[in-house]
Each structure stands twice: as structure tokens, then as C-alpha cells.
Protein backbone atom coordinates (compact mmCIF):
# COMPACT_ATOMS: atom_id res chain seq x y z
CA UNK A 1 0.00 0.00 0.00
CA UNK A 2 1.28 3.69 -0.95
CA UNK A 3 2.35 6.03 1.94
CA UNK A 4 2.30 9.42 1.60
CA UNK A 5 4.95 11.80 3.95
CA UNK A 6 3.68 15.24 4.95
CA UNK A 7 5.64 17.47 2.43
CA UNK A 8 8.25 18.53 5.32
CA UNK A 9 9.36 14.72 5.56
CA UNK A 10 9.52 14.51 1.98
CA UNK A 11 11.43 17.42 1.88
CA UNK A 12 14.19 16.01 4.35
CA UNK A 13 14.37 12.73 2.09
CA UNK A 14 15.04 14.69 -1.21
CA UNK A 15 17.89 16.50 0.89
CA UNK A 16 19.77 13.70 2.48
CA UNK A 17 19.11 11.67 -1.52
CA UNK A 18 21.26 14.81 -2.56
CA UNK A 19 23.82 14.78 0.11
CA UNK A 20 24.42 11.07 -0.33
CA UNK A 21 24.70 11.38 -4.51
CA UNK A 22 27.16 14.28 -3.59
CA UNK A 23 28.88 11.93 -1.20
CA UNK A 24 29.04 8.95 -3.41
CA UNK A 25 30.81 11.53 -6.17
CA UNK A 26 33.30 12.74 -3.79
CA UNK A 27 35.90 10.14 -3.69
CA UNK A 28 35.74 9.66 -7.88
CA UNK A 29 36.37 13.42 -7.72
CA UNK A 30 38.64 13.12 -5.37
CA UNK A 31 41.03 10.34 -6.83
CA UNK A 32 40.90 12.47 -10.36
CA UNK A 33 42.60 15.52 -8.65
CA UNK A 34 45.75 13.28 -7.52
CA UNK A 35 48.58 13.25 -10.51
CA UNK A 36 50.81 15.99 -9.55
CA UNK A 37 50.43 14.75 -5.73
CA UNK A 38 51.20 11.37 -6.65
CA UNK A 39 54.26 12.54 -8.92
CA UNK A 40 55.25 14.18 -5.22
CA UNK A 41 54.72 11.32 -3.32
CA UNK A 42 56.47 9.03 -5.66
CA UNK A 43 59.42 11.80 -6.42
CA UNK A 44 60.17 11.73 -9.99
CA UNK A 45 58.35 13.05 -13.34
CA UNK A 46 58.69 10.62 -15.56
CA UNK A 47 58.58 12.73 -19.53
CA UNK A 48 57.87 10.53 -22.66
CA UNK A 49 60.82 11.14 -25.20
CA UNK A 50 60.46 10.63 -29.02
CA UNK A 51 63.27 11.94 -30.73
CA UNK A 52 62.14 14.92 -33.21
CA UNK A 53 64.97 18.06 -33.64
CA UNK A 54 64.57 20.92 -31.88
CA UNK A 55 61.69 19.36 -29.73
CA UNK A 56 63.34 16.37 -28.44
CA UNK A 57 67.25 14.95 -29.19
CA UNK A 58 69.37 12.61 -27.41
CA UNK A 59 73.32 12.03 -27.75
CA UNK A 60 74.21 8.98 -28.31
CA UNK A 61 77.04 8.91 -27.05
CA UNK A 62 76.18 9.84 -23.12
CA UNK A 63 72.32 9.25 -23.59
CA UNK A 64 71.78 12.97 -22.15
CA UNK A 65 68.77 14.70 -23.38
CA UNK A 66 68.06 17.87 -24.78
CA UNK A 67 65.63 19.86 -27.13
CA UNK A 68 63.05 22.76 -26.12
CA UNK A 69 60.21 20.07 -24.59
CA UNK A 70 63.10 18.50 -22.80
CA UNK A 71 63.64 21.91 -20.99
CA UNK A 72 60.35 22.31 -20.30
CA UNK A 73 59.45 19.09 -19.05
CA UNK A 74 62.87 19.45 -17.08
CA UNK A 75 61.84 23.07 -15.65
CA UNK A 76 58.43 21.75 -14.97
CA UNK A 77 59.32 19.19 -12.88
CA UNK A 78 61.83 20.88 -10.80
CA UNK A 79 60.98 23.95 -10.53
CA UNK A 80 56.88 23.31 -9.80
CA UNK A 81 56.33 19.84 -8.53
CA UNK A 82 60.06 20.14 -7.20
CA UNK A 83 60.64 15.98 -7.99
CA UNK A 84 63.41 14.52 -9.82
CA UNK A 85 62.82 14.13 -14.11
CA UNK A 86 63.27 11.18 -15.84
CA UNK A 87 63.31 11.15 -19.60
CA UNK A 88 61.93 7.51 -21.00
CA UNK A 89 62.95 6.38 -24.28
CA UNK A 90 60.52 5.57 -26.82
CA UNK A 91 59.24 6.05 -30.36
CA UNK A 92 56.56 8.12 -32.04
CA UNK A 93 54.25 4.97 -32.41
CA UNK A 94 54.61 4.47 -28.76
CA UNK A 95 54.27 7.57 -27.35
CA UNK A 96 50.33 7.74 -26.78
CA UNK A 97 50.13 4.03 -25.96
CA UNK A 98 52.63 4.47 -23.02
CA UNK A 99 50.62 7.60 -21.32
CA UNK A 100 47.32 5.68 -20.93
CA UNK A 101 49.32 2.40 -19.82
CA UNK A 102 50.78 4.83 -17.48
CA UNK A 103 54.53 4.38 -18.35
CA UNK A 104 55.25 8.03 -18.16
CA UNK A 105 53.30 11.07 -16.82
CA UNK A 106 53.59 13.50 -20.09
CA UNK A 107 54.30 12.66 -23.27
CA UNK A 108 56.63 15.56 -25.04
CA UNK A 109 55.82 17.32 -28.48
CA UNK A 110 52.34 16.00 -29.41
CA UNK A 111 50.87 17.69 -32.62
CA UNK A 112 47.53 18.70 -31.47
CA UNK A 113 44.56 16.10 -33.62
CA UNK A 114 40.65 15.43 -33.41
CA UNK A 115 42.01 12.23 -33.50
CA UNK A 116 44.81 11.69 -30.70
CA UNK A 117 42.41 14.20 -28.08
CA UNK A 118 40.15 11.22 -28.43
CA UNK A 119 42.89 9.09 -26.44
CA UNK A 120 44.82 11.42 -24.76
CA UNK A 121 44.10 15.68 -22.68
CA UNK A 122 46.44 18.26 -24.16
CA UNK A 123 48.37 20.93 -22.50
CA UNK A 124 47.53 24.62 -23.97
CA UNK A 125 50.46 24.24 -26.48
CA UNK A 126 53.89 24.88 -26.06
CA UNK A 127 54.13 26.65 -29.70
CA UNK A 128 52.69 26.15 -32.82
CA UNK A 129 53.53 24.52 -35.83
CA UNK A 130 52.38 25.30 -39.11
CA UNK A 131 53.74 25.04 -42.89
CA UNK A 132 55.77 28.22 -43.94
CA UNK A 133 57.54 29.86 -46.64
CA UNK A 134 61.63 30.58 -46.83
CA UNK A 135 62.85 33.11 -49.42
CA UNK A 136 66.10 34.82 -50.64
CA UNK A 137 65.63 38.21 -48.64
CA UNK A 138 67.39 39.90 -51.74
CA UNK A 139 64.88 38.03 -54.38
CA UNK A 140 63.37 41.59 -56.40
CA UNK A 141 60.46 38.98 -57.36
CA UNK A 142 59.73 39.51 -54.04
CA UNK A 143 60.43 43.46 -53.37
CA UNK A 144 57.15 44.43 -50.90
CA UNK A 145 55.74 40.84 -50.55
CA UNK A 146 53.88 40.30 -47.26
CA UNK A 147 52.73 37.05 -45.37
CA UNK A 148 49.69 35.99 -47.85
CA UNK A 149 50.79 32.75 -50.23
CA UNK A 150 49.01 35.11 -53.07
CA UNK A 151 52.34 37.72 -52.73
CA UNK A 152 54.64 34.68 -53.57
CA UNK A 153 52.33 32.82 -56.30
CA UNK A 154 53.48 34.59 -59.33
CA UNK A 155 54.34 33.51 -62.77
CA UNK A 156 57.98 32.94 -63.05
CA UNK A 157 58.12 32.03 -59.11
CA UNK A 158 59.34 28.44 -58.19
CA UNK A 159 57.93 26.45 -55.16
CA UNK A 160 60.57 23.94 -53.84
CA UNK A 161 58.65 21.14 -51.69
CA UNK A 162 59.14 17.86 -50.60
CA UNK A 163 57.61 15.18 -52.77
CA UNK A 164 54.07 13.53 -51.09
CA UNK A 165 54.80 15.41 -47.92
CA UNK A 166 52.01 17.56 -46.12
CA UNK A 167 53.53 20.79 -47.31
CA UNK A 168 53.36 19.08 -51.12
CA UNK A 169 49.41 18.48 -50.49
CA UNK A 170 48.80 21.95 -48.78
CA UNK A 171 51.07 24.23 -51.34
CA UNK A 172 49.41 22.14 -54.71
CA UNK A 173 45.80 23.79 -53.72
CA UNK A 174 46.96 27.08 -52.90
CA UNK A 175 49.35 28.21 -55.97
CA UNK A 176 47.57 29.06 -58.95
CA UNK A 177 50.24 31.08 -60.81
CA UNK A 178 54.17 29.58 -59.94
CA UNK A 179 55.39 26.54 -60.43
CA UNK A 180 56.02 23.50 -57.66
CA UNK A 181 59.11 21.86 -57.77
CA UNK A 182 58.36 18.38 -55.92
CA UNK A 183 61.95 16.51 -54.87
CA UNK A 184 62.50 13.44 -52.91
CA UNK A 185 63.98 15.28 -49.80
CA UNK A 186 64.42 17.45 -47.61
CA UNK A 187 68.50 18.38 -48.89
CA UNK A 188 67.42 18.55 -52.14
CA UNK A 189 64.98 21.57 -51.91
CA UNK A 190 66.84 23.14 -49.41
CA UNK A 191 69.77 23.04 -52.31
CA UNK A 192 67.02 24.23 -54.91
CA UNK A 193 66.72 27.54 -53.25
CA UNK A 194 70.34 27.87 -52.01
CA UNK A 195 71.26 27.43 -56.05
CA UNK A 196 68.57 29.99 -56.61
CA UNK A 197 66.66 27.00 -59.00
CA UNK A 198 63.61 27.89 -56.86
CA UNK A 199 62.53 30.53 -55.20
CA UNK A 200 60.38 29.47 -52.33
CA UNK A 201 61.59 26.65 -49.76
CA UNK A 202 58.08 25.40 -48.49
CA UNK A 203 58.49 23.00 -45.20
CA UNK A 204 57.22 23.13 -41.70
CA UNK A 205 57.98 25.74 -39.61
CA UNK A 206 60.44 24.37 -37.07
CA UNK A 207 62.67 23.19 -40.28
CA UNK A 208 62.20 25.64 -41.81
CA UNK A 209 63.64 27.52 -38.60
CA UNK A 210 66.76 25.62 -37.68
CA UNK A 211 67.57 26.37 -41.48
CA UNK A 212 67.41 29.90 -41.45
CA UNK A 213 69.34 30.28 -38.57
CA UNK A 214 72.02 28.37 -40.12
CA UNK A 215 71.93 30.76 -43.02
CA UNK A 216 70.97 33.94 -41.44
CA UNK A 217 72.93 36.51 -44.34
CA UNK A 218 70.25 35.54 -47.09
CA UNK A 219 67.20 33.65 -45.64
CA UNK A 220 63.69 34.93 -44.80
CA UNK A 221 61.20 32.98 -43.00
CA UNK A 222 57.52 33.86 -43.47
CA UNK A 223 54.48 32.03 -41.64
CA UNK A 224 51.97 32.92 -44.23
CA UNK A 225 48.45 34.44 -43.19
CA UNK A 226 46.25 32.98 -42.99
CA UNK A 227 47.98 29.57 -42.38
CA UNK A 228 48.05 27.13 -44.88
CA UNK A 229 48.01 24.71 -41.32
CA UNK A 230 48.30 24.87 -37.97
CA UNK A 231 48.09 23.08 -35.23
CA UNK A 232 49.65 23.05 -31.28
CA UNK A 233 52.52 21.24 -29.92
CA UNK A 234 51.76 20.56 -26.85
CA UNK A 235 52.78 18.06 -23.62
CA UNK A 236 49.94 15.20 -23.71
CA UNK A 237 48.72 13.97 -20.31
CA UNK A 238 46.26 11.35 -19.00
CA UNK A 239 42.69 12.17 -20.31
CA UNK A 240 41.22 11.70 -16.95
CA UNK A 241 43.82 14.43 -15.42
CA UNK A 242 41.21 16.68 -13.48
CA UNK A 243 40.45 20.42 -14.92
CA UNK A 244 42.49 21.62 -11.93
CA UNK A 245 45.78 19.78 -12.70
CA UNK A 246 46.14 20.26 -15.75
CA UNK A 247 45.71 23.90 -15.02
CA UNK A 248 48.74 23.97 -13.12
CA UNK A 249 50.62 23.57 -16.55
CA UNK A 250 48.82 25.43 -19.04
CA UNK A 251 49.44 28.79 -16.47
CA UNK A 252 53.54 27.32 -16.47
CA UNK A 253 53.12 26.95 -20.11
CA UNK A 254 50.92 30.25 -20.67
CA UNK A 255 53.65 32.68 -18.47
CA UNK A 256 56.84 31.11 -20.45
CA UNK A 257 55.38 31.61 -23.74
CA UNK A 258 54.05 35.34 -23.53
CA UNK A 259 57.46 36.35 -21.71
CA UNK A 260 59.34 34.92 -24.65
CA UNK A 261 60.94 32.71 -22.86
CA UNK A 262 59.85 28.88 -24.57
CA UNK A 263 61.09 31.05 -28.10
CA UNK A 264 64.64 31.27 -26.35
CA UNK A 265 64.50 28.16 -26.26
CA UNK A 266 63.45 27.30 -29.24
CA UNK A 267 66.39 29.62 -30.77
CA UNK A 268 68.87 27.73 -28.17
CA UNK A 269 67.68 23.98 -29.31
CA UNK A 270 67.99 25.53 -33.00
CA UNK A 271 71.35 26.32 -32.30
CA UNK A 272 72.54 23.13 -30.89
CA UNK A 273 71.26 21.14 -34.10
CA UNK A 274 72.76 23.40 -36.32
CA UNK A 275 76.46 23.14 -34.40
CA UNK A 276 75.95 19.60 -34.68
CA UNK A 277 75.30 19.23 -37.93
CA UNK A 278 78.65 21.65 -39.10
CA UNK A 279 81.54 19.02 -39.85
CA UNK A 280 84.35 19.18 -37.89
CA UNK A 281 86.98 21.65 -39.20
């Protein structure tokens, strides 16, 4: 048989039904808030590393790391959590696999995708990368150009790309008046402007970057607007890391990059690649 509660009791039952839900929530919310006080506890950052130049190298020879996300992740750890950093070894299949099984806390230089954020929570990112443009500074084709892809597509203008890369795809829908020069690598279009058989080197950015500053007397870099892509580079963490964690490094993150400090960096890993790659005199 139904009972009915005066509306005061009923009252009191919908209240404690609410307090117990909330109750029952507590300890999932709890245990989500815990990855930078377990890293404490345990006393070491352990940082994903997939080799990619400037982002992430290792020497052979003493196994030391280096590279701007290696900086970071170093920085981070020290300097914030105040734990010891390890660096892990592994490859760029690997690297997503090994965050959710847990093998290492952040995983260093992930492009931002649709796809990976379906696996893995992304930092805000680091920097950006994106296809660009290097020219001969002194080129009178290009006297006044700006940052638009229309300023360089002219008749008589040569696009130097890498064969079936993404730049390839990306530069083939947006020049309607030059002429793409596809070669097999990454040397040979580099030479192709150097020899002044092309005008315009077209490769990602951070490329693009280390080879500018090796050649700083004639080179011009030029991100062109709008992009012809972009996307973040960013540290990739555990995608149940709660909203207030992963907080704590996008404001790291966030105060480095406006104070120019992750593009020191960047200039510093740059540098190191470069001096490697120089033969010995």
C-alpha cells in the first residue's frame, strides 16, 4: 500500500538523496585531482621522449637529453612539482600508448589532432607549428611581398617542396600562378633555393627555422596568413587528469610563452642542431 509523507518529511528525504549522490561523487572526484600529488609522493616526473629536432634529441654517445620540450618538461618538474625528471625512451608509435598504460606522466611534443584528443588531454600548447615559406631576402620577385601565399604565387616564381609530404598536399591547392618543384627530400629543396633554382623553400615551420638560422645573411622565413596549417605542440597527459591539474601547466606553459621565454629556447635547441650538424673543421 502507498504512503504518503507530509511534504516537510519529503522534503528532508530529497535532501539527504542529494547529500548522499554528492557523497558517493566525492571520492571519484577526489582520486581524479591526484597526478601531480602522486608525482610528489612518488618523487620523480617521468617525460615521454620521441626523438624529433629541436623538440626532443638525445646524444648517443652519453644518452643525455636535450631539445626545447626537454627543458620544459625538465623546468616543470623541478621547478613546480620540485621531484626529480626522468626522460623515457621511446618512439613516435609508442608515445600515446605508453601515457594511458601509465609508463610516463607527459608525453613531449604531441601535434595537437581530433584524433589523438580522443585518447589522450592536451596541454595549452607549447608553440605552434604550421607550414611556412623561406625566401632569398634579396629576391626583387619579391620586393614588398607580405605574409599571404598570393604575394609569392606569381608567374615565373618556383615552389621547392618535398615530394608527397604535407607541405606538397597543402602548397598544390593554394598556388595558382608559380610553379612546384616536388623533390625526394628534404636536402634537395633546401639546395634548390640555395642554387637559386627555386625561389620558395616550403616546409614546416620548425625546419624551416633551424635552417634559417644556419643561413641567417640571405634567408627569410615567413608564416603565411592565414595559415596554410596549424596546429599546437603541446605536452599530452592522462585524459582523466582533473580540470584543476592540468591547469597547473597550461598557467607554467601560458607565463613562459608570452614572456618569450619557450622562443629562447626554441632559438637555443635551433642552435645546438645546427652546431651539430657543421663538420668538424
Amino acid at each position: 500500500m502507498a504512503r504518503f509523507f507530509p511534504r516537510s518529511i519529503r522534503n528532508v528525504i530529497a535532501s539527504a538523496a542529494a547529500v548522499g549522490a554528492l557523497l558517493a561523487q566525492a571520492p571519484v572526484q577526489a582520486a581524479e585531482t591526484q597526478v601531480w600529488k602522486d608525482i610528489q609522493a612518488a618523487g620523480v616526473l617521468r617525460c615521454g621522449a620521441a626523438v624529433a629536432a629541436p623538440y626532443v634529441m638525445r646524444d648517443a654517445a652519453s644518452g643525455q637529453y636535450s631539445g626545447y620540450f626537454v627543458d620544459l618538461c625538465r623546468d616543470f618538474g623541478e621547478k613546480v612539482l620540485k621531484v626529480k625528471v626522468d626522460f623515457v625512451d621511446t618512439s613516435w608509435d609508442n608515445l600515446v600508448a605508453g601515457l594511458q598504460s601509465s609508463k610516463w606522466d607527459l608525453a613531449m611534443a604531441l601535434n595537437q589532432t581530433p584524433e589523438r584528443a580522443l585518447a589522450v588531454a592536451f596541454s595549452v600548447p607549447a608553440t605552434d607549428y604550421q607550414v611556412s615559406l623561406l625566401v632569398n631576402k634579396d629576391n626583387p620577385k619579391f620586393a614588398g611581398a607580405g605574409n599571404s601565399v598570393a604575394d609569392y604565387d606569381k608567374e615565373g616564381v618556383t615552389f621547392a617542396v618535398m615530394s608527397g609530404t604535407a607541405g606538397d598536399k597543402l602548397i598544390s591547392a593554394a598556388v595558382k600562378n608559380g610553379k612546384i618543384m616536388r623533390l625526394p627530400g628534404m636536402d634537395e629543396t633546401r639546395l634548390a633555393v640555395m642554387s637559386r633554382r627555386a625561389d620558395v623553400l616550403v616546409d614546416a615551420n620548425d625546419t624551416n627555422h633551424l635552417f634559417a638560422l644556419a643561413n641567417p645573411d640571405w634567408t627569410k622565413e615567413v608564416l603565411p596568413e592565414p595559415a596554410l596549417a596549424k596546429q599546437g605542440v603541446s605536452f599530452g597527459l592522462r585524459r582523466d587528469i582533473s580540470a584543476a591539474d592540468l591547469e597547473v601547466l597550461n598557467i607554467y606553459l601560458t607565463q613562459r610563452r608570452e614572456t618569450g621565454e619557450i622562443e629562447a629556447l626554441v632559438d637555443k635547441a635551433s642552435a645546438e642542431v645546427n652546431a651539430a650538424a657543421k663538420p668538424a673543421q
